[in-house]
PDB file of N, CA and C in Angstrom:
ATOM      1  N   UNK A   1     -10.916   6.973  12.498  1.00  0.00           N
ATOM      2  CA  UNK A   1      -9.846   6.065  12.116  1.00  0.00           C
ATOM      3  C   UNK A   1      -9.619   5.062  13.238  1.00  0.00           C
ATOM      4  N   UNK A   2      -9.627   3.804  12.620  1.00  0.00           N
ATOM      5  CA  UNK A   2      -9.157   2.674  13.901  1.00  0.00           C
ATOM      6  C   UNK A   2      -7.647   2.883  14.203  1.00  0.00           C
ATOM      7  N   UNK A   3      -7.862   2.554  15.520  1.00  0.00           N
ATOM      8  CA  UNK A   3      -6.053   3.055  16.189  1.00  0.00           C
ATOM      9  C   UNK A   3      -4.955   2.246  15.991  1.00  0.00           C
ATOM     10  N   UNK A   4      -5.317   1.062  15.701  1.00  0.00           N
ATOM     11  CA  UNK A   4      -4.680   0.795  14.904  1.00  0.00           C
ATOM     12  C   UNK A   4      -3.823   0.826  13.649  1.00  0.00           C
ATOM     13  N   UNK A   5      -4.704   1.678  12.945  1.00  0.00           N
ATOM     14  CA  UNK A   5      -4.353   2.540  11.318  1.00  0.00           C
ATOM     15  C   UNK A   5      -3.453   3.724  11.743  1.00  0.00           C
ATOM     16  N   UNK A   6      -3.138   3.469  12.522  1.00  0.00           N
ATOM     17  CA  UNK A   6      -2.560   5.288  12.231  1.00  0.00           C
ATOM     18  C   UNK A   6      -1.169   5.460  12.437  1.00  0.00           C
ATOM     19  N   UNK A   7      -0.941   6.002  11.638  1.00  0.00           N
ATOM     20  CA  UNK A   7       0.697   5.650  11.634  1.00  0.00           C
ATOM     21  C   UNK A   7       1.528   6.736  12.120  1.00  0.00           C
ATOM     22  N   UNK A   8       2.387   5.872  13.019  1.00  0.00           N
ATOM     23  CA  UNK A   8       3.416   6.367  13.855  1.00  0.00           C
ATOM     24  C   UNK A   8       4.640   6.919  13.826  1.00  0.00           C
ATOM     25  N   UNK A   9       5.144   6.319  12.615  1.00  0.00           N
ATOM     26  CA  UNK A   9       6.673   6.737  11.448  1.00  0.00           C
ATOM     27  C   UNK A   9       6.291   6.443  10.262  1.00  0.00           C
ATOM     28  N   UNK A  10       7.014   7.618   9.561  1.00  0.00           N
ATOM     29  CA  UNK A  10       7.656   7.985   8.748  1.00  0.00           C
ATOM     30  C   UNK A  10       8.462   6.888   7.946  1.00  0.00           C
ATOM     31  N   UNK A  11       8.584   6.542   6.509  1.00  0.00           N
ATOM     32  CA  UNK A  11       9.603   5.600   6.221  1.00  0.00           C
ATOM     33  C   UNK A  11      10.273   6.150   4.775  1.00  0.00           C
ATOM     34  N   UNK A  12      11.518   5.918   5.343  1.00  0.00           N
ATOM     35  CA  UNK A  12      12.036   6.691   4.254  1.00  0.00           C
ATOM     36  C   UNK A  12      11.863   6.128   2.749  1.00  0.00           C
ATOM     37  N   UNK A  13      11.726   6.485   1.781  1.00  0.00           N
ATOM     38  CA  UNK A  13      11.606   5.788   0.354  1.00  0.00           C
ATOM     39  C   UNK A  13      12.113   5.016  -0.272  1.00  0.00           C
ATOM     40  N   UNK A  14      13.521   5.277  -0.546  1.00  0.00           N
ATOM     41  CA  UNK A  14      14.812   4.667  -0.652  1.00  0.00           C
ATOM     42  C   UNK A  14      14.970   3.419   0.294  1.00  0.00           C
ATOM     43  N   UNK A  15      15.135   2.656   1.179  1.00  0.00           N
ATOM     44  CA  UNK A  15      15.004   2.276   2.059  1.00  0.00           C
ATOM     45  C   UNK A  15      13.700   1.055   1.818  1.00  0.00           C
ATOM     46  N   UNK A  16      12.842   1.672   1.592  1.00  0.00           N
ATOM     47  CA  UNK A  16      11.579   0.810   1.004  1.00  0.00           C
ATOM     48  C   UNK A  16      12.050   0.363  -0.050  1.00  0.00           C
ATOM     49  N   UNK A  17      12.122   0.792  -0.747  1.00  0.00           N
ATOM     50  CA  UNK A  17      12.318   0.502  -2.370  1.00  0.00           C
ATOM     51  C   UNK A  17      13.309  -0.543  -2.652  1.00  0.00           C
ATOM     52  N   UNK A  18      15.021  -0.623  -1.833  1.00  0.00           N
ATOM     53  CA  UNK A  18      15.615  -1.191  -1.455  1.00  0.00           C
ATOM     54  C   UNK A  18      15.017  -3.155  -0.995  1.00  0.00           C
ATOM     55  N   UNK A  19      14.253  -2.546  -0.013  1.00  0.00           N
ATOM     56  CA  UNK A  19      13.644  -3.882   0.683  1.00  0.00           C
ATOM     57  C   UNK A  19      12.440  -4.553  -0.285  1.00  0.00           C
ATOM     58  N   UNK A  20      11.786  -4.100  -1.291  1.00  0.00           N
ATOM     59  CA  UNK A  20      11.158  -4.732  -2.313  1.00  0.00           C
ATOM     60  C   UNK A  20      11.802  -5.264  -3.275  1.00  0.00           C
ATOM     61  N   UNK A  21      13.200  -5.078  -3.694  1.00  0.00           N
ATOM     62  CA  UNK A  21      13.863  -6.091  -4.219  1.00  0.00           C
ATOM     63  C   UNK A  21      14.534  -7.385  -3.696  1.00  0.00           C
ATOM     64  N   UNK A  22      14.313  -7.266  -2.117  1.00  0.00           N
ATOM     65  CA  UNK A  22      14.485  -8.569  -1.395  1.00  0.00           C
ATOM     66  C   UNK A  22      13.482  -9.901  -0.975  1.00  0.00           C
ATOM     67  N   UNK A  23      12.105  -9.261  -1.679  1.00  0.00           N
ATOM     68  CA  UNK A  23      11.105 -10.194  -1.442  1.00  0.00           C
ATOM     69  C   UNK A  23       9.833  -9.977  -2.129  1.00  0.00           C
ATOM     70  N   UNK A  24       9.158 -11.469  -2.039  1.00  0.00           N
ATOM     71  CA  UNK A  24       8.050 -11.725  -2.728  1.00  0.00           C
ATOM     72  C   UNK A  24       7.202 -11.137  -2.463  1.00  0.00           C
ATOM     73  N   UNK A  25       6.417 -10.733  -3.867  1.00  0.00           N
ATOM     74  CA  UNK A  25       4.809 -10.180  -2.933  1.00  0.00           C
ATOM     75  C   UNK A  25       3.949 -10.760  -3.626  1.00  0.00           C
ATOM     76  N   UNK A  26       3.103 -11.043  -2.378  1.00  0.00           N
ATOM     77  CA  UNK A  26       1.646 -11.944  -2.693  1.00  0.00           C
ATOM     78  C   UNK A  26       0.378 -11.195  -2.091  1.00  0.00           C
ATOM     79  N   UNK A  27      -0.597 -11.283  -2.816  1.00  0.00           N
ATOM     80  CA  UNK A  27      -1.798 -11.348  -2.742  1.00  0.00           C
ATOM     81  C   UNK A  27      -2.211 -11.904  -1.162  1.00  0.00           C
ATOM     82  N   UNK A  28      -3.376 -11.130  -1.122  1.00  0.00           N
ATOM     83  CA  UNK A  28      -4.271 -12.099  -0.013  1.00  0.00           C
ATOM     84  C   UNK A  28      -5.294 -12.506   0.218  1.00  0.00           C
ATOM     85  N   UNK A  29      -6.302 -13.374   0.125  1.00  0.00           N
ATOM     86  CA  UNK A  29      -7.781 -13.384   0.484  1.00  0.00           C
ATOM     87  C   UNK A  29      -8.419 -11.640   0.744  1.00  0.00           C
ATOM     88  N   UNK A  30      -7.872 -11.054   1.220  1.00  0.00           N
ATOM     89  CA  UNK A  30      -8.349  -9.546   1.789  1.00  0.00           C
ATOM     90  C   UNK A  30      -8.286  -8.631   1.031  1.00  0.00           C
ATOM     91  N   UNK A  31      -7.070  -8.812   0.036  1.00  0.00           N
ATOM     92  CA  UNK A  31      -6.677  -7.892  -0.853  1.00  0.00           C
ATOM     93  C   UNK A  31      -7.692  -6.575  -1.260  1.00  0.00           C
ATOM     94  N   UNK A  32      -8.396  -7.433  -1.888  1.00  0.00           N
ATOM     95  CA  UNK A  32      -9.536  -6.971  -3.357  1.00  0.00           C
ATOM     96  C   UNK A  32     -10.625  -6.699  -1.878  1.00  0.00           C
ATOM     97  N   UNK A  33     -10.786  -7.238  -1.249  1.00  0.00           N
ATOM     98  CA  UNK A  33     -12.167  -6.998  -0.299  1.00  0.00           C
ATOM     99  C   UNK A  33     -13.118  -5.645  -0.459  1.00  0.00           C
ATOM    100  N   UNK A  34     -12.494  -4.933  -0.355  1.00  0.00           N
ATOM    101  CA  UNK A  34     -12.952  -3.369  -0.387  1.00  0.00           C
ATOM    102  C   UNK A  34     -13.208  -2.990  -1.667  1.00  0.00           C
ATOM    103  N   UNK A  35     -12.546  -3.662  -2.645  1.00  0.00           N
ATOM    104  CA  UNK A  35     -13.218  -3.262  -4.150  1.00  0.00           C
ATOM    105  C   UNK A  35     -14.810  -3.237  -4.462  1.00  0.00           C
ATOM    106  N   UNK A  36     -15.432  -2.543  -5.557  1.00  0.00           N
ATOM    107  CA  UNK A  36     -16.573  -2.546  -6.403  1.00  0.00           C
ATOM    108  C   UNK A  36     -16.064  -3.568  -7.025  1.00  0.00           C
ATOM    109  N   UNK A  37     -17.133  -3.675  -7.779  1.00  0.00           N
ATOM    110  CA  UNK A  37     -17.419  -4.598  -9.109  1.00  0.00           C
ATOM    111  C   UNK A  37     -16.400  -3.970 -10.370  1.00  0.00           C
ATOM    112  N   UNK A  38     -17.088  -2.906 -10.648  1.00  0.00           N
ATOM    113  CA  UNK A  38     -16.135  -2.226 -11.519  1.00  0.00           C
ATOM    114  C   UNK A  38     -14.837  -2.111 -11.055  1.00  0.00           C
ATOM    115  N   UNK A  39     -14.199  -1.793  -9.848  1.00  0.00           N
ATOM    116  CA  UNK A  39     -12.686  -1.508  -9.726  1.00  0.00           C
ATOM    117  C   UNK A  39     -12.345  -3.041 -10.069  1.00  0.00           C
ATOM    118  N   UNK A  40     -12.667  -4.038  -9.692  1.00  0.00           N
ATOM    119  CA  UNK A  40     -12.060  -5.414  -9.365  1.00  0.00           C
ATOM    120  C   UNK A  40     -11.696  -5.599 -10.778  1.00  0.00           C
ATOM    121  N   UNK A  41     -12.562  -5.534 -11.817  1.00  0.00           N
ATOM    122  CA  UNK A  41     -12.065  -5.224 -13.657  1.00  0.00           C
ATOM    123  C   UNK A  41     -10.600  -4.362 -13.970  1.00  0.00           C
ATOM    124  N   UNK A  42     -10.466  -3.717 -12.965  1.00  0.00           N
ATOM    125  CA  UNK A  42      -9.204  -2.847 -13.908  1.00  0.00           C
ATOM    126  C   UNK A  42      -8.069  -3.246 -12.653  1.00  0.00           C
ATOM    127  N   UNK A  43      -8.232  -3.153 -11.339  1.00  0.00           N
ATOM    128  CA  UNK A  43      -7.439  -3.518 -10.248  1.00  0.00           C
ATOM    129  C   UNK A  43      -7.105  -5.440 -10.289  1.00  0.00           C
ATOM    130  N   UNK A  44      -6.287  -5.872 -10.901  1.00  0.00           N
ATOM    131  CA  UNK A  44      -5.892  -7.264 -10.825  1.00  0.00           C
ATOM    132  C   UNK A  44      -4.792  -7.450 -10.153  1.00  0.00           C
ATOM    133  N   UNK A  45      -4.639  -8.629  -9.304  1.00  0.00           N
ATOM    134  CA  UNK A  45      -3.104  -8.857  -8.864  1.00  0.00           C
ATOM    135  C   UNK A  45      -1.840  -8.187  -9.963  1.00  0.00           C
ATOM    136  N   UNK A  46      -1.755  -8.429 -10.800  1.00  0.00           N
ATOM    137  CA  UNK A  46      -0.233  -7.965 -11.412  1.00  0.00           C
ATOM    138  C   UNK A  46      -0.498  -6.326 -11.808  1.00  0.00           C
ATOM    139  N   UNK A  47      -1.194  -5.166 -11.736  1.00  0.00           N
ATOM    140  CA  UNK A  47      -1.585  -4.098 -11.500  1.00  0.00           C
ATOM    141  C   UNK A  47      -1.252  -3.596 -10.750  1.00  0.00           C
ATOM    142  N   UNK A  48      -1.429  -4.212  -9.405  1.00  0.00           N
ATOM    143  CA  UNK A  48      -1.024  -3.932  -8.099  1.00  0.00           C
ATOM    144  C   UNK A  48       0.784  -4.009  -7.815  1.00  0.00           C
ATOM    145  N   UNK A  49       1.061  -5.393  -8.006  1.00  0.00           N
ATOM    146  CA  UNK A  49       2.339  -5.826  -8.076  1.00  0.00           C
ATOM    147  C   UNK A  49       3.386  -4.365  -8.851  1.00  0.00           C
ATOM    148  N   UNK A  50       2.982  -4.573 -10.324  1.00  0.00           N
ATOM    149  CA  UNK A  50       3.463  -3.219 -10.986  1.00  0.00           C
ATOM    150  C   UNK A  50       3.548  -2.103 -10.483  1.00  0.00           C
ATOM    151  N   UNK A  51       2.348  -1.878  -9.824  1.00  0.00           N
ATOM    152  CA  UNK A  51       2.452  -0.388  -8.956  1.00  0.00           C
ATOM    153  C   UNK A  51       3.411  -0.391  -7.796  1.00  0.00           C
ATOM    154  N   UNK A  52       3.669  -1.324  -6.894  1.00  0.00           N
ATOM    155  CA  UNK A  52       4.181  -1.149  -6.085  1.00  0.00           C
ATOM    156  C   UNK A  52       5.649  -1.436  -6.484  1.00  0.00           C
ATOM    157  N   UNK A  53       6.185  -1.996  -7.475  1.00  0.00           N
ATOM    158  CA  UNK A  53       7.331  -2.479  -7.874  1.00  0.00           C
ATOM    159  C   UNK A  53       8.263  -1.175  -9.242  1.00  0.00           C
ATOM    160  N   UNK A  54       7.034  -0.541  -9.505  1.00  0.00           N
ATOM    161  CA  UNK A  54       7.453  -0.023 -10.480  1.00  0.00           C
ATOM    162  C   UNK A  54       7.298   1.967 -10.517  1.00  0.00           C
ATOM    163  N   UNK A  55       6.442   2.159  -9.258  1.00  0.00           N
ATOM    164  CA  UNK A  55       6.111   3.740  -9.399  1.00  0.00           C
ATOM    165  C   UNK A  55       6.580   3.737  -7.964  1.00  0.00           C
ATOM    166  N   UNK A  56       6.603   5.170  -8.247  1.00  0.00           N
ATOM    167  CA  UNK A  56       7.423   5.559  -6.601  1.00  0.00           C
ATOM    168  C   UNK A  56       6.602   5.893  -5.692  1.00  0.00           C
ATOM    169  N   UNK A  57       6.539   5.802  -4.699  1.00  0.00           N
ATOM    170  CA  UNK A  57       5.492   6.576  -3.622  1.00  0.00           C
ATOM    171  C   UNK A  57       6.029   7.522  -3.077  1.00  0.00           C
ATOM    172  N   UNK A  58       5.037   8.751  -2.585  1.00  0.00           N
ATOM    173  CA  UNK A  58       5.464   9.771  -1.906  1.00  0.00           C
ATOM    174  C   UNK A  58       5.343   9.730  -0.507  1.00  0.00           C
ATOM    175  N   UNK A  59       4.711   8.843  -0.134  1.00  0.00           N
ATOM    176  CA  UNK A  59       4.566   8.860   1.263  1.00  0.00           C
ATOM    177  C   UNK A  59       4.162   7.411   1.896  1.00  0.00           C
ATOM    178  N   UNK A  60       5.247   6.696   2.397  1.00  0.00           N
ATOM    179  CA  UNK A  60       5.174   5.730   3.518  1.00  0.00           C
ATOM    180  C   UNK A  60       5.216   5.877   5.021  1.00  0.00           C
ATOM    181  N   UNK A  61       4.319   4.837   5.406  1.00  0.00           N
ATOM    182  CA  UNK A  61       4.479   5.222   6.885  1.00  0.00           C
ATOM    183  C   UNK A  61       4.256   3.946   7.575  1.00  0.00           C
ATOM    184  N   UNK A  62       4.854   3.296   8.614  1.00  0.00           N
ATOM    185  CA  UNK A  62       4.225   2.012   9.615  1.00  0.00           C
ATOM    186  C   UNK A  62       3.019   2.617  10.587  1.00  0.00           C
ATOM    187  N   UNK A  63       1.789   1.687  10.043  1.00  0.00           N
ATOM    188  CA  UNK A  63       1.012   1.855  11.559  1.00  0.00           C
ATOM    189  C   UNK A  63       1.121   1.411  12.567  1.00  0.00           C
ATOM    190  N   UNK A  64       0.127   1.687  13.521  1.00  0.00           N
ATOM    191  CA  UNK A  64       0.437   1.254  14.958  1.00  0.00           C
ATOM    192  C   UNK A  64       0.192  -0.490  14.762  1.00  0.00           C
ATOM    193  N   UNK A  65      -0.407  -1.033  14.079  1.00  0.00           N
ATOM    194  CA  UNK A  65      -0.813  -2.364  13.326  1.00  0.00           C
ATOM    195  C   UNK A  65       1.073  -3.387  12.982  1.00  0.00           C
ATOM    196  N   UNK A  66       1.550  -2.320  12.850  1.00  0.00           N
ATOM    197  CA  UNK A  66       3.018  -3.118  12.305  1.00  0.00           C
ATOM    198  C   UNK A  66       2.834  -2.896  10.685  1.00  0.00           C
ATOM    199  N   UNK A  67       1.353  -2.775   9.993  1.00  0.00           N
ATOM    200  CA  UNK A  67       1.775  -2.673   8.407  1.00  0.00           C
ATOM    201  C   UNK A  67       2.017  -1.460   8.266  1.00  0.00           C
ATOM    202  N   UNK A  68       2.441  -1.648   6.822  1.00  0.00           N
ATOM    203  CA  UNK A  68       2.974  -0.006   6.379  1.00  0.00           C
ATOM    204  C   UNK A  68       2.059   0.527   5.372  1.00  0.00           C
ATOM    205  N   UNK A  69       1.689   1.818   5.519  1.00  0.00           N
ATOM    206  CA  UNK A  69       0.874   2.314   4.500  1.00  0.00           C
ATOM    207  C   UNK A  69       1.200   2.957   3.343  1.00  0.00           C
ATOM    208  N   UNK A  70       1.100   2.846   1.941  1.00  0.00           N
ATOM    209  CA  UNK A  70       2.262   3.114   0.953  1.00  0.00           C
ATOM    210  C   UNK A  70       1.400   4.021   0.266  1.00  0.00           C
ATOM    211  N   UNK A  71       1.643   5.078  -0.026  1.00  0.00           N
ATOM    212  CA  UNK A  71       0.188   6.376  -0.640  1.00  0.00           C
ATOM    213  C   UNK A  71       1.617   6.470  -1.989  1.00  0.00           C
ATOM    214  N   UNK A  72       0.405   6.078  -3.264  1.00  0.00           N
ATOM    215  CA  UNK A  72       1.400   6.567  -4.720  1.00  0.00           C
ATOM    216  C   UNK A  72       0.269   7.893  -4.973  1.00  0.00           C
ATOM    217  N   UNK A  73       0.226   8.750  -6.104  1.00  0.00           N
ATOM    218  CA  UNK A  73      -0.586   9.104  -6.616  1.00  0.00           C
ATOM    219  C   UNK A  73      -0.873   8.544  -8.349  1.00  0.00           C
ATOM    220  N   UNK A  74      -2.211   8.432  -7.779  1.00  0.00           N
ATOM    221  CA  UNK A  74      -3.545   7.376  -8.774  1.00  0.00           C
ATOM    222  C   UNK A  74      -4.118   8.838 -10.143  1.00  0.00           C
ATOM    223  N   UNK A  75      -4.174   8.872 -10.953  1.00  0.00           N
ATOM    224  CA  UNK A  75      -4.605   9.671 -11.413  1.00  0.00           C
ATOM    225  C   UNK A  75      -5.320  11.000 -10.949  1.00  0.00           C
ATOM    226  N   UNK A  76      -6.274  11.255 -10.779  1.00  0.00           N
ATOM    227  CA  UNK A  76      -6.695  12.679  -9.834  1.00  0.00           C
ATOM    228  C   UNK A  76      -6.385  12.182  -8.206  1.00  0.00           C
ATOM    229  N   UNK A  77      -6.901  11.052  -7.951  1.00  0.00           N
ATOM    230  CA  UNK A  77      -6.696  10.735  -6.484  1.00  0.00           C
ATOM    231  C   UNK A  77      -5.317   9.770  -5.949  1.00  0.00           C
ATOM    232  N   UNK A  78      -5.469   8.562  -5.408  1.00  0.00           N
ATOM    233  CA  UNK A  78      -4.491   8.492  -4.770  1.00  0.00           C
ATOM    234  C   UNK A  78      -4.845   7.260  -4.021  1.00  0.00           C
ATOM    235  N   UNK A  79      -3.686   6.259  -4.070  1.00  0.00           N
ATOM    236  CA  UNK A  79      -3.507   4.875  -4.131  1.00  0.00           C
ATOM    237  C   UNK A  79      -3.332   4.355  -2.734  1.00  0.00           C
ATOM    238  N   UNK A  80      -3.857   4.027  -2.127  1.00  0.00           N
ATOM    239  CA  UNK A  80      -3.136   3.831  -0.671  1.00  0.00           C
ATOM    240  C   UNK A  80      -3.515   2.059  -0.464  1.00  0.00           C
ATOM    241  N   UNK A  81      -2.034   1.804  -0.232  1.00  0.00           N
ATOM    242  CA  UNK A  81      -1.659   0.483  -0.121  1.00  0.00           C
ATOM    243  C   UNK A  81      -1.005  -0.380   0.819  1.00  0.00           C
ATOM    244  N   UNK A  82      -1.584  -1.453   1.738  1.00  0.00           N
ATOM    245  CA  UNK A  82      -1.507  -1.438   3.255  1.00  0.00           C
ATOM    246  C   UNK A  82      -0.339  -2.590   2.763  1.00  0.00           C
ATOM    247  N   UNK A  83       0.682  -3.055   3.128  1.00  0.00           N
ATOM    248  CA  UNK A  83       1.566  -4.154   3.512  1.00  0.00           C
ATOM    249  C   UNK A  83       1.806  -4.620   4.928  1.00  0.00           C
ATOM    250  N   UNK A  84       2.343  -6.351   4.860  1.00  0.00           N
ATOM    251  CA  UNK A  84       2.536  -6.703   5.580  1.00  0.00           C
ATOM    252  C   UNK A  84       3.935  -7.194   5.062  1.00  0.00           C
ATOM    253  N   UNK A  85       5.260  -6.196   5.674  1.00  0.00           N
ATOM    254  CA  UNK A  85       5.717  -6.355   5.548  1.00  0.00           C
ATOM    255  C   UNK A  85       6.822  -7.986   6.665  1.00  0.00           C
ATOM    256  N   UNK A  86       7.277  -8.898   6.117  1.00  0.00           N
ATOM    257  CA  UNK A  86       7.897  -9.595   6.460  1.00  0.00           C
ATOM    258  C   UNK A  86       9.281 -10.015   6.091  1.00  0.00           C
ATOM    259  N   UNK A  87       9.840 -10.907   7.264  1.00  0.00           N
ATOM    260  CA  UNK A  87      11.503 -11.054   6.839  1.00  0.00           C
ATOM    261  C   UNK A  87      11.896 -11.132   5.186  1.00  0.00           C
ATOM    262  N   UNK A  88      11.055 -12.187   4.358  1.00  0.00           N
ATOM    263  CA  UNK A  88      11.425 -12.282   2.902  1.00  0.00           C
ATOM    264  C   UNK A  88      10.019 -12.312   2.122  1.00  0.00           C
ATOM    265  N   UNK A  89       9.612 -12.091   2.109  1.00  0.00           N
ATOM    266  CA  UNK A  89       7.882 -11.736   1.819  1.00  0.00           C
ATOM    267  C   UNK A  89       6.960 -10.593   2.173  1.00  0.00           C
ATOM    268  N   UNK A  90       6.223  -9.838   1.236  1.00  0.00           N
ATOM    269  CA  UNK A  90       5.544  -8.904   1.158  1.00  0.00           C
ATOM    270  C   UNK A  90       4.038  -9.004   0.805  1.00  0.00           C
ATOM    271  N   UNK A  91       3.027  -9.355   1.482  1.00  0.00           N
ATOM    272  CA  UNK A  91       1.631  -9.760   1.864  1.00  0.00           C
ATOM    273  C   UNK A  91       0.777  -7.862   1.775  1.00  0.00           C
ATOM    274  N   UNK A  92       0.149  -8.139   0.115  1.00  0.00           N
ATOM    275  CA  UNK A  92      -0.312  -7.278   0.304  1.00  0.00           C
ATOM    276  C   UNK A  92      -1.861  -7.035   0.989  1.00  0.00           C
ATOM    277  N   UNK A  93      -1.873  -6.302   1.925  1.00  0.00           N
ATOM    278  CA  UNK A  93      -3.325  -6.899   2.752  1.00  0.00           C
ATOM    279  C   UNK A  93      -4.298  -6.284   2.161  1.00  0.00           C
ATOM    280  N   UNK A  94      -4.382  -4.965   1.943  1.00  0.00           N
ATOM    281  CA  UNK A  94      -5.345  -4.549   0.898  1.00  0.00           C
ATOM    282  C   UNK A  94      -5.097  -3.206   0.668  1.00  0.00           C
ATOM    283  N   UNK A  95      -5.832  -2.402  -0.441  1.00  0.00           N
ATOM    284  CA  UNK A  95      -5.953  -1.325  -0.883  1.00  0.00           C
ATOM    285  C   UNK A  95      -6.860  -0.199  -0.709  1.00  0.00           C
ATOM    286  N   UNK A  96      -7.173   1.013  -0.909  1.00  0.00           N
ATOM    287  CA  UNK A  96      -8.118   1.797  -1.299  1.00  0.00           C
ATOM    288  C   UNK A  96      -7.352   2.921  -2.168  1.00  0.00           C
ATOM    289  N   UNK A  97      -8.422   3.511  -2.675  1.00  0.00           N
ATOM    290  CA  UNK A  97      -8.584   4.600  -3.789  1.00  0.00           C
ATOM    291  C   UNK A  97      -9.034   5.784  -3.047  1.00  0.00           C
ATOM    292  N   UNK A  98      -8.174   6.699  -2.424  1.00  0.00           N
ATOM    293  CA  UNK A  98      -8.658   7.778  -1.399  1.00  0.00           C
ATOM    294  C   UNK A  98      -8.668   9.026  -1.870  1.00  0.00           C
ATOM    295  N   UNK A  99      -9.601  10.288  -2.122  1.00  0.00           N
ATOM    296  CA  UNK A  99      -8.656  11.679  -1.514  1.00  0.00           C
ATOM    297  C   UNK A  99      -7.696  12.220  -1.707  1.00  0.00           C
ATOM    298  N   UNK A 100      -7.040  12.869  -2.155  1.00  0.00           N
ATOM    299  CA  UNK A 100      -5.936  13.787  -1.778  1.00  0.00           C
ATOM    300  C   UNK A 100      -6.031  14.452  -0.064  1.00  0.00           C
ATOM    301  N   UNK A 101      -6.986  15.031   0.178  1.00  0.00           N
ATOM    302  CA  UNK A 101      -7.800  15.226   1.108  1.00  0.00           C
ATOM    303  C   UNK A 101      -7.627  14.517   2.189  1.00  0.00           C
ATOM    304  N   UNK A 102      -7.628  12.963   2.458  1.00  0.00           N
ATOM    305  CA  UNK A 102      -7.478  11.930   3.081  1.00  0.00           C
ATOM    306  C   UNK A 102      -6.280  11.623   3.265  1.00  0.00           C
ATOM    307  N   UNK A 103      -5.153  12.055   3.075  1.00  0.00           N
ATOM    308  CA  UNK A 103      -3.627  11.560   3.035  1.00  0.00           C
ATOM    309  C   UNK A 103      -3.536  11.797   4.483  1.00  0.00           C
ATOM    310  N   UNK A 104      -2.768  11.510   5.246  1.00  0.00           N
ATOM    311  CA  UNK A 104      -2.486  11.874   6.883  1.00  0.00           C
ATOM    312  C   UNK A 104      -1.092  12.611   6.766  1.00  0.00           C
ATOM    313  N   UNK A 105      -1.239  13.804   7.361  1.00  0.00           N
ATOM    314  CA  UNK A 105      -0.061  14.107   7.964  1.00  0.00           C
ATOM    315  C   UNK A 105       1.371  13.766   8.826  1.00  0.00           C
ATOM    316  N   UNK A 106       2.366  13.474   8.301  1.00  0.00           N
ATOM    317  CA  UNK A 106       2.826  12.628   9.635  1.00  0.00           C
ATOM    318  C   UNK A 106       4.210  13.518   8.854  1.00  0.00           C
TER     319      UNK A 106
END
């Protein structure tokens, strides 16, 4: 794991959830980067948006990076979703499809 990635706190849910009704979220050049061919078909900007606006996550955390890592669970596996969170704007930097296995302890 880059040392960067690794997250340092804990964030409470509530609290998050709170601060996504105070701001925009956009897409980024980076977003999709890590996608297949096939995911990029079912993973679209407003997919994403929905997920993060509309299902709860079980586990947030800030990395050492300043973004926050937002883990929902994805059907068998599990959604993990990097933000850049800012004063009134929410820059989603990108995604993966991980593991259960892969979740970090914190």
């Amino acid at each position: 794991m880059v040392d960067g990635h690794k997250i340092q706190k804990r964030v409470n849910i509530n609290e998050f959830s709170d601060r996504l009704k105070e701001c925009e979220i956009k897409t980024t050049d980076h977003t999709f980067f890590r996608l297949n061919k096939r995911q990029r078909k079912i993973f679209k900007e407003k997919i994403i948006k929905e997920i993060i606006l509309n299902e709860n996550p079980f586990l947030i955390g800030i990395q050492k990076n300043k973004n926050y890592a937002v883990f929902y669970n994805y059907k068998k596996d599990v959604l993990k979703i990097i933000l850049d969170i800012q004063f009134n704007k929410i820059n989603i930097v990108t995604f993966y499809i991980i593991d259960k296995k892969q979740v970090p302890k914190i």
